[in-house]
C-alpha atoms as a PDB file:
ATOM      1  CA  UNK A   1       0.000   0.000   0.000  1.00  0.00           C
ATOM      2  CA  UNK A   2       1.323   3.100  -0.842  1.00  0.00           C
ATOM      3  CA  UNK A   3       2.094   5.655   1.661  1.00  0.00           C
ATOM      4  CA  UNK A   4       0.470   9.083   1.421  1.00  0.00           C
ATOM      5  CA  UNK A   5       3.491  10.431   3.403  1.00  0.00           C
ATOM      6  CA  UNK A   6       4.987  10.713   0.119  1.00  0.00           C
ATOM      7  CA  UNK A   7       2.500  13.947  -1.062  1.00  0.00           C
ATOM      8  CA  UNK A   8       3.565  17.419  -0.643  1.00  0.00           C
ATOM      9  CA  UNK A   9       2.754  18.655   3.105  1.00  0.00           C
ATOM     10  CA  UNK A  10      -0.069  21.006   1.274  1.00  0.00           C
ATOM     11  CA  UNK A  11      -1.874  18.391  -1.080  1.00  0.00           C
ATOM     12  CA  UNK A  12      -1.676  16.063   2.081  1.00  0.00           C
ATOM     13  CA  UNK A  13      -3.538  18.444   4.834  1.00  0.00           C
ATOM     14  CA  UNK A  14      -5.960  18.882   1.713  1.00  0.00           C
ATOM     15  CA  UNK A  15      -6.701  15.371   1.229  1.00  0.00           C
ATOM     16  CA  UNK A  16      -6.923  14.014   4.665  1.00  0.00           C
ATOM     17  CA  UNK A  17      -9.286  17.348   5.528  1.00  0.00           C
ATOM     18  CA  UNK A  18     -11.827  15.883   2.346  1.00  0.00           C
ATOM     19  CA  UNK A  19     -11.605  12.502   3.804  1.00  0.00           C
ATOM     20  CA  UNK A  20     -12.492  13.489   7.528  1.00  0.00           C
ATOM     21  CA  UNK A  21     -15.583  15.754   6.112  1.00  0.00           C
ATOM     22  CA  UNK A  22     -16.556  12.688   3.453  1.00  0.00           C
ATOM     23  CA  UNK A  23     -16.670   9.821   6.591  1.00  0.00           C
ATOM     24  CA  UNK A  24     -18.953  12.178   8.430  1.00  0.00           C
ATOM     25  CA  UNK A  25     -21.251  12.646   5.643  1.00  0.00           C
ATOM     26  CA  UNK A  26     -21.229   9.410   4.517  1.00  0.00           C
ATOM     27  CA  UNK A  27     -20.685   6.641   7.336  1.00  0.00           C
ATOM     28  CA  UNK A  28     -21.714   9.197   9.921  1.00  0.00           C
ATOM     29  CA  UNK A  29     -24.766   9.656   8.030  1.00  0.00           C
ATOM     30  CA  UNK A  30     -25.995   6.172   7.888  1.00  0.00           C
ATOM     31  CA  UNK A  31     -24.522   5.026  11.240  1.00  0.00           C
ATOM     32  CA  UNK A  32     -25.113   7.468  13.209  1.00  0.00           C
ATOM     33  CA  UNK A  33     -24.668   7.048  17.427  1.00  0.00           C
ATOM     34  CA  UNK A  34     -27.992   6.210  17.873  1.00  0.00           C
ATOM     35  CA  UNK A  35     -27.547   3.432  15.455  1.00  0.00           C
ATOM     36  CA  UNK A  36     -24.334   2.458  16.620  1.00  0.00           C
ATOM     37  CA  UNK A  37     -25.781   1.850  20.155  1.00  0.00           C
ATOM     38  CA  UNK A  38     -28.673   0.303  19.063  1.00  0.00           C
ATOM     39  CA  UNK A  39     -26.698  -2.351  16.156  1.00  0.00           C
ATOM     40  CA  UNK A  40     -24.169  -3.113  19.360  1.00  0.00           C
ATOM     41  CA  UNK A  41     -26.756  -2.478  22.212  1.00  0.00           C
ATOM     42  CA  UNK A  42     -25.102  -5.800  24.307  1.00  0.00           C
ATOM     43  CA  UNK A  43     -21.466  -5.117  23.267  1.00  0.00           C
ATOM     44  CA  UNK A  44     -21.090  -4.070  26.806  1.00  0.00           C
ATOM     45  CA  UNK A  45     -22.978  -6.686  29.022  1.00  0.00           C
ATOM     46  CA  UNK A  46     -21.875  -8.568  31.594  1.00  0.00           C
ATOM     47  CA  UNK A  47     -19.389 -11.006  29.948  1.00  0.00           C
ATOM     48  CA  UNK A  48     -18.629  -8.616  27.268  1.00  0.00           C
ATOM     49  CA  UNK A  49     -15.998  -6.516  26.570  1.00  0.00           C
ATOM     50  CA  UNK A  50     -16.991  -4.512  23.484  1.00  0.00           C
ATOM     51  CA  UNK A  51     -17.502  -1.228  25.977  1.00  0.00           C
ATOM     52  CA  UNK A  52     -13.851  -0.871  24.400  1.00  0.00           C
ATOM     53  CA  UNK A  53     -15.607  -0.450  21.429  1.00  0.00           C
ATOM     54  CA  UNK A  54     -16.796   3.265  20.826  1.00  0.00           C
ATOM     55  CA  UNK A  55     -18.546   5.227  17.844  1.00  0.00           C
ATOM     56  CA  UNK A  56     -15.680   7.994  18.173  1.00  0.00           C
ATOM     57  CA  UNK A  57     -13.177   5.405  17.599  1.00  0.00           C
ATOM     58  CA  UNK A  58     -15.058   3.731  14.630  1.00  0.00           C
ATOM     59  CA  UNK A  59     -15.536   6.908  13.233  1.00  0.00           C
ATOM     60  CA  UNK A  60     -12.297   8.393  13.720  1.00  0.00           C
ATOM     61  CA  UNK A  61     -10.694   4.895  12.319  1.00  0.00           C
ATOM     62  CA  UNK A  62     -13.348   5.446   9.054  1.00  0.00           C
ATOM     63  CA  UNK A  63     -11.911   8.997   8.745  1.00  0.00           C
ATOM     64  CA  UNK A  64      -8.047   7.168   7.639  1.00  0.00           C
ATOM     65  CA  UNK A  65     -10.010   5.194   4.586  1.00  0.00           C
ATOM     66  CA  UNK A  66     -11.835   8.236   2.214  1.00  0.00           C
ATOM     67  CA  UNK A  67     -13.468   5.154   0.169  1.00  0.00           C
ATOM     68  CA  UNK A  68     -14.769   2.730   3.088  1.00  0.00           C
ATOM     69  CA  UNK A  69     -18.707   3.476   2.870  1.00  0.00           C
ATOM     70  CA  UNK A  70     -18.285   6.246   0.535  1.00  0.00           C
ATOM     71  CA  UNK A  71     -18.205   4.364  -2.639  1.00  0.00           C
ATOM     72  CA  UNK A  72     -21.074   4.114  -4.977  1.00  0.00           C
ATOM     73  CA  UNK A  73     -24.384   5.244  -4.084  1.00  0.00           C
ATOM     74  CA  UNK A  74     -26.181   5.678  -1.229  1.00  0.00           C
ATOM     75  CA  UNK A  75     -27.770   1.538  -1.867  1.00  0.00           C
ATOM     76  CA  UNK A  76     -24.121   0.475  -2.579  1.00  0.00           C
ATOM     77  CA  UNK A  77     -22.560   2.568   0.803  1.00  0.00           C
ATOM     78  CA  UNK A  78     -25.599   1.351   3.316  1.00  0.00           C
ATOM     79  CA  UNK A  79     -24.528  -2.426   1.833  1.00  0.00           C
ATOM     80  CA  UNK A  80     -21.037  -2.095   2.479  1.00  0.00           C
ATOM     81  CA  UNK A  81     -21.546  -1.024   6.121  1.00  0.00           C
ATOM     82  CA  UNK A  82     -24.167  -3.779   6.931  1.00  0.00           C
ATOM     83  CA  UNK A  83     -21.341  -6.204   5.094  1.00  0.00           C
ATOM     84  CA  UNK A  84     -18.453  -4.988   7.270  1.00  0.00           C
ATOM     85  CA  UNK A  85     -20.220  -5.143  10.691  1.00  0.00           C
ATOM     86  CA  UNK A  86     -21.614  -8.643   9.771  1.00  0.00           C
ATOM     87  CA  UNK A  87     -18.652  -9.659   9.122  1.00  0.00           C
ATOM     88  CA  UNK A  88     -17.157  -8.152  11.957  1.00  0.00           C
ATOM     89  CA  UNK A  89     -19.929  -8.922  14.122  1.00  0.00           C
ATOM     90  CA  UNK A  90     -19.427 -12.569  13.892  1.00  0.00           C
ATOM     91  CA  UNK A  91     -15.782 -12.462  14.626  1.00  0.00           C
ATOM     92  CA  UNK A  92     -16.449 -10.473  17.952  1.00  0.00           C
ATOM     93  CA  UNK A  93     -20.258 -12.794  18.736  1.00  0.00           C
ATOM     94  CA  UNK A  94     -21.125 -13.086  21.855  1.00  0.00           C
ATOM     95  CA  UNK A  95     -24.603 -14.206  20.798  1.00  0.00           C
ATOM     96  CA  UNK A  96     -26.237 -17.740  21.460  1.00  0.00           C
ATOM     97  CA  UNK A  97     -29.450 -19.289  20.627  1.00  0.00           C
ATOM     98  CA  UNK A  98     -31.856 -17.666  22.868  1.00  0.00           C
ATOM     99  CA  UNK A  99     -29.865 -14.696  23.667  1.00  0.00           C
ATOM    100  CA  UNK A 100     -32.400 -11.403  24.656  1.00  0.00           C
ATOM    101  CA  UNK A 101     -32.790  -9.872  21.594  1.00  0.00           C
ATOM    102  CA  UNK A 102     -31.923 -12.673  19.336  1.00  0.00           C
ATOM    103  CA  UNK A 103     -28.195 -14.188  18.458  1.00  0.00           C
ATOM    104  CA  UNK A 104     -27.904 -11.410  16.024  1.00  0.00           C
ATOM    105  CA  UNK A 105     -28.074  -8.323  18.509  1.00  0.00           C
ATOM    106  CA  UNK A 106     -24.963  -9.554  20.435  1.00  0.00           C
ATOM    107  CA  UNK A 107     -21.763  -8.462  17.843  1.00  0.00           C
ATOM    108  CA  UNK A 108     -18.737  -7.039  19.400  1.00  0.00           C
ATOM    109  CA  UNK A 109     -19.215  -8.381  22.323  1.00  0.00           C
ATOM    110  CA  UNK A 110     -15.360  -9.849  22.068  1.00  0.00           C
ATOM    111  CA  UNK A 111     -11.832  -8.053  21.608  1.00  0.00           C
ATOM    112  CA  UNK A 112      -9.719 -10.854  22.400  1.00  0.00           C
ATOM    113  CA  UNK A 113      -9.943 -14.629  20.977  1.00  0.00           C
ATOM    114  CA  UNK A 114     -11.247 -16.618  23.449  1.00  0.00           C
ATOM    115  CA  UNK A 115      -8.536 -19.444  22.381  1.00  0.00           C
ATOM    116  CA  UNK A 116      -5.899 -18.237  22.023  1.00  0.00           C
ATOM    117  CA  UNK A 117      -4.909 -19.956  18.417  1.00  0.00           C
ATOM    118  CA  UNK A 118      -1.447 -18.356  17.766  1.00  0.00           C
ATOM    119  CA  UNK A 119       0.732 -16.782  20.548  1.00  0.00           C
ATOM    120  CA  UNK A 120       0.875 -13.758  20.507  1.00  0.00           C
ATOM    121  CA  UNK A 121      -0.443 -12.580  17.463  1.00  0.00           C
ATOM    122  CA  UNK A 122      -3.859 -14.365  18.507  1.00  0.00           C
ATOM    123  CA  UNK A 123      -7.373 -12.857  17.549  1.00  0.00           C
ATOM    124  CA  UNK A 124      -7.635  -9.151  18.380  1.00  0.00           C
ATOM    125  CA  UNK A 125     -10.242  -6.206  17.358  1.00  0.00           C
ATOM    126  CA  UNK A 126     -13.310  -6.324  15.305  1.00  0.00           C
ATOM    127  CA  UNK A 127     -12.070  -8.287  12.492  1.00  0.00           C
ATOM    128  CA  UNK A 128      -9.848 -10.744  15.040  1.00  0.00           C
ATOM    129  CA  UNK A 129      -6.491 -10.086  13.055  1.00  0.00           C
ATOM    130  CA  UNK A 130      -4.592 -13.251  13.578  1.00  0.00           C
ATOM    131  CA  UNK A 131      -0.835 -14.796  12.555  1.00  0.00           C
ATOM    132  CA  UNK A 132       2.034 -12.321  12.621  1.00  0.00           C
ATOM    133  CA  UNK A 133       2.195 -11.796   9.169  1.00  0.00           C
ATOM    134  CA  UNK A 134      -1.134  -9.909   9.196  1.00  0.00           C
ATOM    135  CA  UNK A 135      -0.210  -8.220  12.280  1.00  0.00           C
ATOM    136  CA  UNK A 136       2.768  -7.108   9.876  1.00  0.00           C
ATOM    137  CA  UNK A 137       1.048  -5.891   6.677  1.00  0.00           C
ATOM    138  CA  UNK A 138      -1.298  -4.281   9.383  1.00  0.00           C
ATOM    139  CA  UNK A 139       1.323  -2.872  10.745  1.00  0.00           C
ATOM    140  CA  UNK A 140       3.368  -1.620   7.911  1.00  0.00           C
ATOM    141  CA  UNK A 141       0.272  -0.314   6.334  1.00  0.00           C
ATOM    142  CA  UNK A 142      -0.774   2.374   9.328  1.00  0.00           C
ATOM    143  CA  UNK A 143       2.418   2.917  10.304  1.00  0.00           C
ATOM    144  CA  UNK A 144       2.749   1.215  13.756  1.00  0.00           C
ATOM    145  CA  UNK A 145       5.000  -1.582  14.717  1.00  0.00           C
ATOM    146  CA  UNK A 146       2.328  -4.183  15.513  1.00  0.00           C
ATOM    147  CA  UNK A 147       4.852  -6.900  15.644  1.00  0.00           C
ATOM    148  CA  UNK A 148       6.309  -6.042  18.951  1.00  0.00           C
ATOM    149  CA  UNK A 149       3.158  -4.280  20.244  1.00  0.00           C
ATOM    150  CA  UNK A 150       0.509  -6.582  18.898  1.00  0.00           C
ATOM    151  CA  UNK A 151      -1.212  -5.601  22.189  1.00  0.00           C
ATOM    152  CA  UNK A 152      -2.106  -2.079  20.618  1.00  0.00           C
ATOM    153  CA  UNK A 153      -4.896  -3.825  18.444  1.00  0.00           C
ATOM    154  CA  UNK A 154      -6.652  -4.975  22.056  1.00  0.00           C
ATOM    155  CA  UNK A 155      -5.968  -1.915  24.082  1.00  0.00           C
ATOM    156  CA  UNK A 156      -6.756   1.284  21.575  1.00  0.00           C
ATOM    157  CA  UNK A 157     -10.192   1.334  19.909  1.00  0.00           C
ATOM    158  CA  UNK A 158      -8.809   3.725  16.556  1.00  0.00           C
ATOM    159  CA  UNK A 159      -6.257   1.360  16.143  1.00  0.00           C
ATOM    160  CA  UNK A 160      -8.834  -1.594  16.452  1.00  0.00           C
ATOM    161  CA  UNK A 161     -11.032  -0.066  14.030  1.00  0.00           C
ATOM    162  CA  UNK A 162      -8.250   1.240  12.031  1.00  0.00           C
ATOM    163  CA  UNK A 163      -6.764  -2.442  11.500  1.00  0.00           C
ATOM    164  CA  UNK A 164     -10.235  -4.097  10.627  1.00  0.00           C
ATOM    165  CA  UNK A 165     -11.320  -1.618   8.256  1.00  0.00           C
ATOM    166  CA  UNK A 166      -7.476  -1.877   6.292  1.00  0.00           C
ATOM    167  CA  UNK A 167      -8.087  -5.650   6.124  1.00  0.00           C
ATOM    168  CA  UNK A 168     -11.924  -4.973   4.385  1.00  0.00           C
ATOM    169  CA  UNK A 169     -10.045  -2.312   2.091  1.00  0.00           C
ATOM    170  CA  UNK A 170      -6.963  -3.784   1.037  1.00  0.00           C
ATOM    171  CA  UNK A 171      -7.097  -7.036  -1.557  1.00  0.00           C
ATOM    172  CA  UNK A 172      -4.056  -9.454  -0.778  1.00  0.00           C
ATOM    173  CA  UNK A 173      -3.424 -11.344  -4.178  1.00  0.00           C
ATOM    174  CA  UNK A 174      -5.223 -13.490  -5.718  1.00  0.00           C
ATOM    175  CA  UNK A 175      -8.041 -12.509  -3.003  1.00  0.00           C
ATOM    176  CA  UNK A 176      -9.580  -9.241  -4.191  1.00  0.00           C
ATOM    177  CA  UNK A 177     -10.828  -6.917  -1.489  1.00  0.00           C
ATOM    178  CA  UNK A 178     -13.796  -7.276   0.594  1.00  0.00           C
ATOM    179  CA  UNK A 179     -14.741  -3.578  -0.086  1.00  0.00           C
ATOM    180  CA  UNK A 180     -14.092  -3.893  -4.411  1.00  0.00           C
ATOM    181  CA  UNK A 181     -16.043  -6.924  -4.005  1.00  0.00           C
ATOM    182  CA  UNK A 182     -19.202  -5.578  -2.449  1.00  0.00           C
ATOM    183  CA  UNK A 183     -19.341  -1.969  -3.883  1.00  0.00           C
ATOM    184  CA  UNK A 184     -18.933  -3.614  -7.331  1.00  0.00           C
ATOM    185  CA  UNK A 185     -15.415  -2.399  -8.259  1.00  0.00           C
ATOM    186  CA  UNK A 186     -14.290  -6.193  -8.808  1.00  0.00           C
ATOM    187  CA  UNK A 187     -14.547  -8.488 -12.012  1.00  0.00           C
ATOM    188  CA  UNK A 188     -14.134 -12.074 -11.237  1.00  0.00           C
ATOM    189  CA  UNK A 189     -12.038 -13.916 -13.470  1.00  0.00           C
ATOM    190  CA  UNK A 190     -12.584 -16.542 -15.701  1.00  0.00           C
ATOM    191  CA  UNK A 191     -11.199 -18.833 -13.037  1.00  0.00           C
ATOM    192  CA  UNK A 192     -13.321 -17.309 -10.323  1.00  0.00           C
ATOM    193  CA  UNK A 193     -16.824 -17.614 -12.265  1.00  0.00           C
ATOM    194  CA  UNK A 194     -15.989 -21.016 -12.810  1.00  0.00           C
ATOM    195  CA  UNK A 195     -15.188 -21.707  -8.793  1.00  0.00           C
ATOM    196  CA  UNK A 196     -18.500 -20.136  -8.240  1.00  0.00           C
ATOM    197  CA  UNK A 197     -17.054 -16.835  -6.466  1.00  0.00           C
ATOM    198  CA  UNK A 198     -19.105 -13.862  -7.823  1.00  0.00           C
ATOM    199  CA  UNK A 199     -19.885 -10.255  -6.132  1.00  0.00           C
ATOM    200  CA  UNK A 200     -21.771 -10.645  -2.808  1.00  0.00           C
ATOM    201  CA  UNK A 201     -21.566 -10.777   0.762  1.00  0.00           C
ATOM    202  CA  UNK A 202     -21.003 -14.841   0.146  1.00  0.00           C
ATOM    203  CA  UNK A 203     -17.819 -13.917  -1.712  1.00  0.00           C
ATOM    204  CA  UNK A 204     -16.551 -11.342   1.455  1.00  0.00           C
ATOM    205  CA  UNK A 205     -17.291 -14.454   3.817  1.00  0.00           C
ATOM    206  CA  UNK A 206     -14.825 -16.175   0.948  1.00  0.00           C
ATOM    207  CA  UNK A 207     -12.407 -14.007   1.521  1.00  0.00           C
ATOM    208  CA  UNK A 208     -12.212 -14.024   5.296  1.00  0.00           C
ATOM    209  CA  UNK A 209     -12.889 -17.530   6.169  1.00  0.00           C
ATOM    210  CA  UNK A 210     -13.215 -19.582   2.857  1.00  0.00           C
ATOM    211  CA  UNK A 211     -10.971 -22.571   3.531  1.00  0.00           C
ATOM    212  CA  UNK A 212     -13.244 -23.219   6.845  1.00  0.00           C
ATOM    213  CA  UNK A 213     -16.802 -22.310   5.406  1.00  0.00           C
ATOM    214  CA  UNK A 214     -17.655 -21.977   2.023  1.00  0.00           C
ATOM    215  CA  UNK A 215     -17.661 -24.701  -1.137  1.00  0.00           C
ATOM    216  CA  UNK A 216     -19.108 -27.557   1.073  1.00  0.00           C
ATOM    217  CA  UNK A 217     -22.000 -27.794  -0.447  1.00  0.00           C
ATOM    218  CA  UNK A 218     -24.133 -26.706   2.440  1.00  0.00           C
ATOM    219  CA  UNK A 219     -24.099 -23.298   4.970  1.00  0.00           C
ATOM    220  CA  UNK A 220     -22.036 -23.822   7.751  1.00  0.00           C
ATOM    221  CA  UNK A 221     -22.883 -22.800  11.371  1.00  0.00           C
ATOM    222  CA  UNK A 222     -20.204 -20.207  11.686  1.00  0.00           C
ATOM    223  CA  UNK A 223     -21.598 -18.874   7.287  1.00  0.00           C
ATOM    224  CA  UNK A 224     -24.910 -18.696   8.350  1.00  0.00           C
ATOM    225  CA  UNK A 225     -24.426 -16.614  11.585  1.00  0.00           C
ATOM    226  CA  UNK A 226     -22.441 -14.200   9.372  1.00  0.00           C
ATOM    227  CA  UNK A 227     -25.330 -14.127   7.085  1.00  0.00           C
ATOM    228  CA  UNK A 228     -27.873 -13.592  10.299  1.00  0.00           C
ATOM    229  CA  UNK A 229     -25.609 -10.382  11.071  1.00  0.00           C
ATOM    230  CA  UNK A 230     -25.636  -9.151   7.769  1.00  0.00           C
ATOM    231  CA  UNK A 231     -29.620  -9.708   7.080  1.00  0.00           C
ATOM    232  CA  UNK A 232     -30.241  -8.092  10.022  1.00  0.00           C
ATOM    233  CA  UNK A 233     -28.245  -4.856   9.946  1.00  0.00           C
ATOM    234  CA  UNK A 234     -29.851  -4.296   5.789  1.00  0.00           C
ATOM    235  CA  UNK A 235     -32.849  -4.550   7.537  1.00  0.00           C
ATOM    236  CA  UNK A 236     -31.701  -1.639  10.069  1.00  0.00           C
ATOM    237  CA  UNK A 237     -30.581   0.248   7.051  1.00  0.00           C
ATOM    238  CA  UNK A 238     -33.227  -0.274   4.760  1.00  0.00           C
ATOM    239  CA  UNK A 239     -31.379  -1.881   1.957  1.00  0.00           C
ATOM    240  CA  UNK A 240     -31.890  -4.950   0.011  1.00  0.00           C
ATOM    241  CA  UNK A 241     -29.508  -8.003   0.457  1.00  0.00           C
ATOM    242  CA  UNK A 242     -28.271  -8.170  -3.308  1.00  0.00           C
ATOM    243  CA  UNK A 243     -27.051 -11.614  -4.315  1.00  0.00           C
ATOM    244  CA  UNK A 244     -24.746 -14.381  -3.754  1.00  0.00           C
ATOM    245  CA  UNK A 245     -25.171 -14.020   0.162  1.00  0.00           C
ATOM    246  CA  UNK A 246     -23.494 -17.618   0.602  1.00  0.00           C
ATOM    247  CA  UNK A 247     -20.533 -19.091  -0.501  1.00  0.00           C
ATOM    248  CA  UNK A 248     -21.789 -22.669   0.043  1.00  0.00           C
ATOM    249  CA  UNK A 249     -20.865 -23.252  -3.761  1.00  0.00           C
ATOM    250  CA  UNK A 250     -17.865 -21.096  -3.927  1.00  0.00           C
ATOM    251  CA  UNK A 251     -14.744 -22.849  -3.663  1.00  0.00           C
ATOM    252  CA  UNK A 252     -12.402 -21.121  -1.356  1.00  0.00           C
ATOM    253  CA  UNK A 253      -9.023 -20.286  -2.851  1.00  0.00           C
ATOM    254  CA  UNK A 254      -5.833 -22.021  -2.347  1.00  0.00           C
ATOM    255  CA  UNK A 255      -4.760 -22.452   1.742  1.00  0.00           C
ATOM    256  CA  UNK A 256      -8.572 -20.955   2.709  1.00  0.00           C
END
């Protein structure tokens, strides 16, 4: 990713000033605190730690990323925000069955893995960045060495946000991204149609998790409580679905 350090001082204040006012207008105009709080209402229960997780964070974080939920129109940018905190909201779940409110009303309700799987760049933040070399493309990426502080993903909220909304943004090859996928900037290849991975919030679920969840032939658990998260925050912002929610018949790519 290139670095915008390398812009004159002027065209730089410039820039980052039109992304700041474009995130409030946009993101901040479809999630606004009220819906924040309502979307996460349980993130802060007993047995929860997503009171970590604040609105000024997530929209300061949105602020760094001029395209996240700016792209397209206002159908396209509402779809791309219920797709990222479904996502998201599934990695942080601390939903069950019968849970008040429903399984779906419990996202973010997690900042740390609860297993750890790989000391000690285990699952941290919204989108549970795992293994040290995301923890170094993360880190190269916003400028912050989160290979000997991984710890800064867990204990600052920007950063949190900051390092889940770079992994939606930013394709890592031959994966596109999760935000060119669902705002329609991304062409599947020849190889892709043929693997069954077309535009969609099944394709995002592809990219994240595809090895573990998607070309089995049937939804799994963990696919279809990513899909519960995502119905239910288009419903909140009155926007259709679109197509290809699953990835049931999309063959992961090579090593998931």
């Amino acid at each position: 990713m290139r670095r915008l350090l390398a812009l004159a001082g002027a065209t730089l204040l410039i820039a980052a000033a039109g992304g700041a006012s474009g995130q409030q207008a946009g993101v901040g105009s479809i999630i606004t605190r009220a819906m924040f709080e309502s979307m996460l209402s349980h993130r802060g229960d007993q047995g929860c730690q997503g009171a970590f997780y604040t609105y000024d964070a997530f929209i300061k974080a949105a602020g760094d990323f001029p395209r996240f939920g700016t792209t397209g129109n206002d159908e396209t940018r509402r779809r791309e925000l219920a797709a990222f905190f479904g996502q998201t909201s599934h990695e942080t779940t601390g939903g069950w069955a019968t849970a008040p409110d429903g399984p779906f009303a419990w996202g973010y309700c997690r900042v740390n893995e609860i297993t750890p799987s790989d000391p000690p760049y285990y699952g941290r933040g919204p989108i549970q960045l795992t293994h040290k070399y995301n923890y170094q493309l993360a880190g190269d990426a916003l400028g912050l060495d989160l290979v000997n502080n991984p710890d800064l993903v867990s204990s600052d909220p920007v950063v949190a946000f900051r390092t889940a909304i770079w992994f939606w943004m930013t394709a890592q090859s031959p994966k596109p991204s999760c935000h060119d996928v669902i705002t329609n900037q991304w062409t599947p290849s020849g190889d892709d149609r043929s693997s069954g991975r077309l535009p969609g919030y099944g394709m995002a679920t592809n990219i994240i998790n595809g090895g573990e969840e998607c070309g089995k032939g049937y939804s799994t658990d963990n696919a279809k409580d990513r899909v519960g998260y995502y119905k239910r925050y288009c419903d909140m912002f009155r926007v259709g679905y679109g197509d290809n929610i699953a990835c049931r018949d999309q063959k992961p790519y090579g090593g998931g």
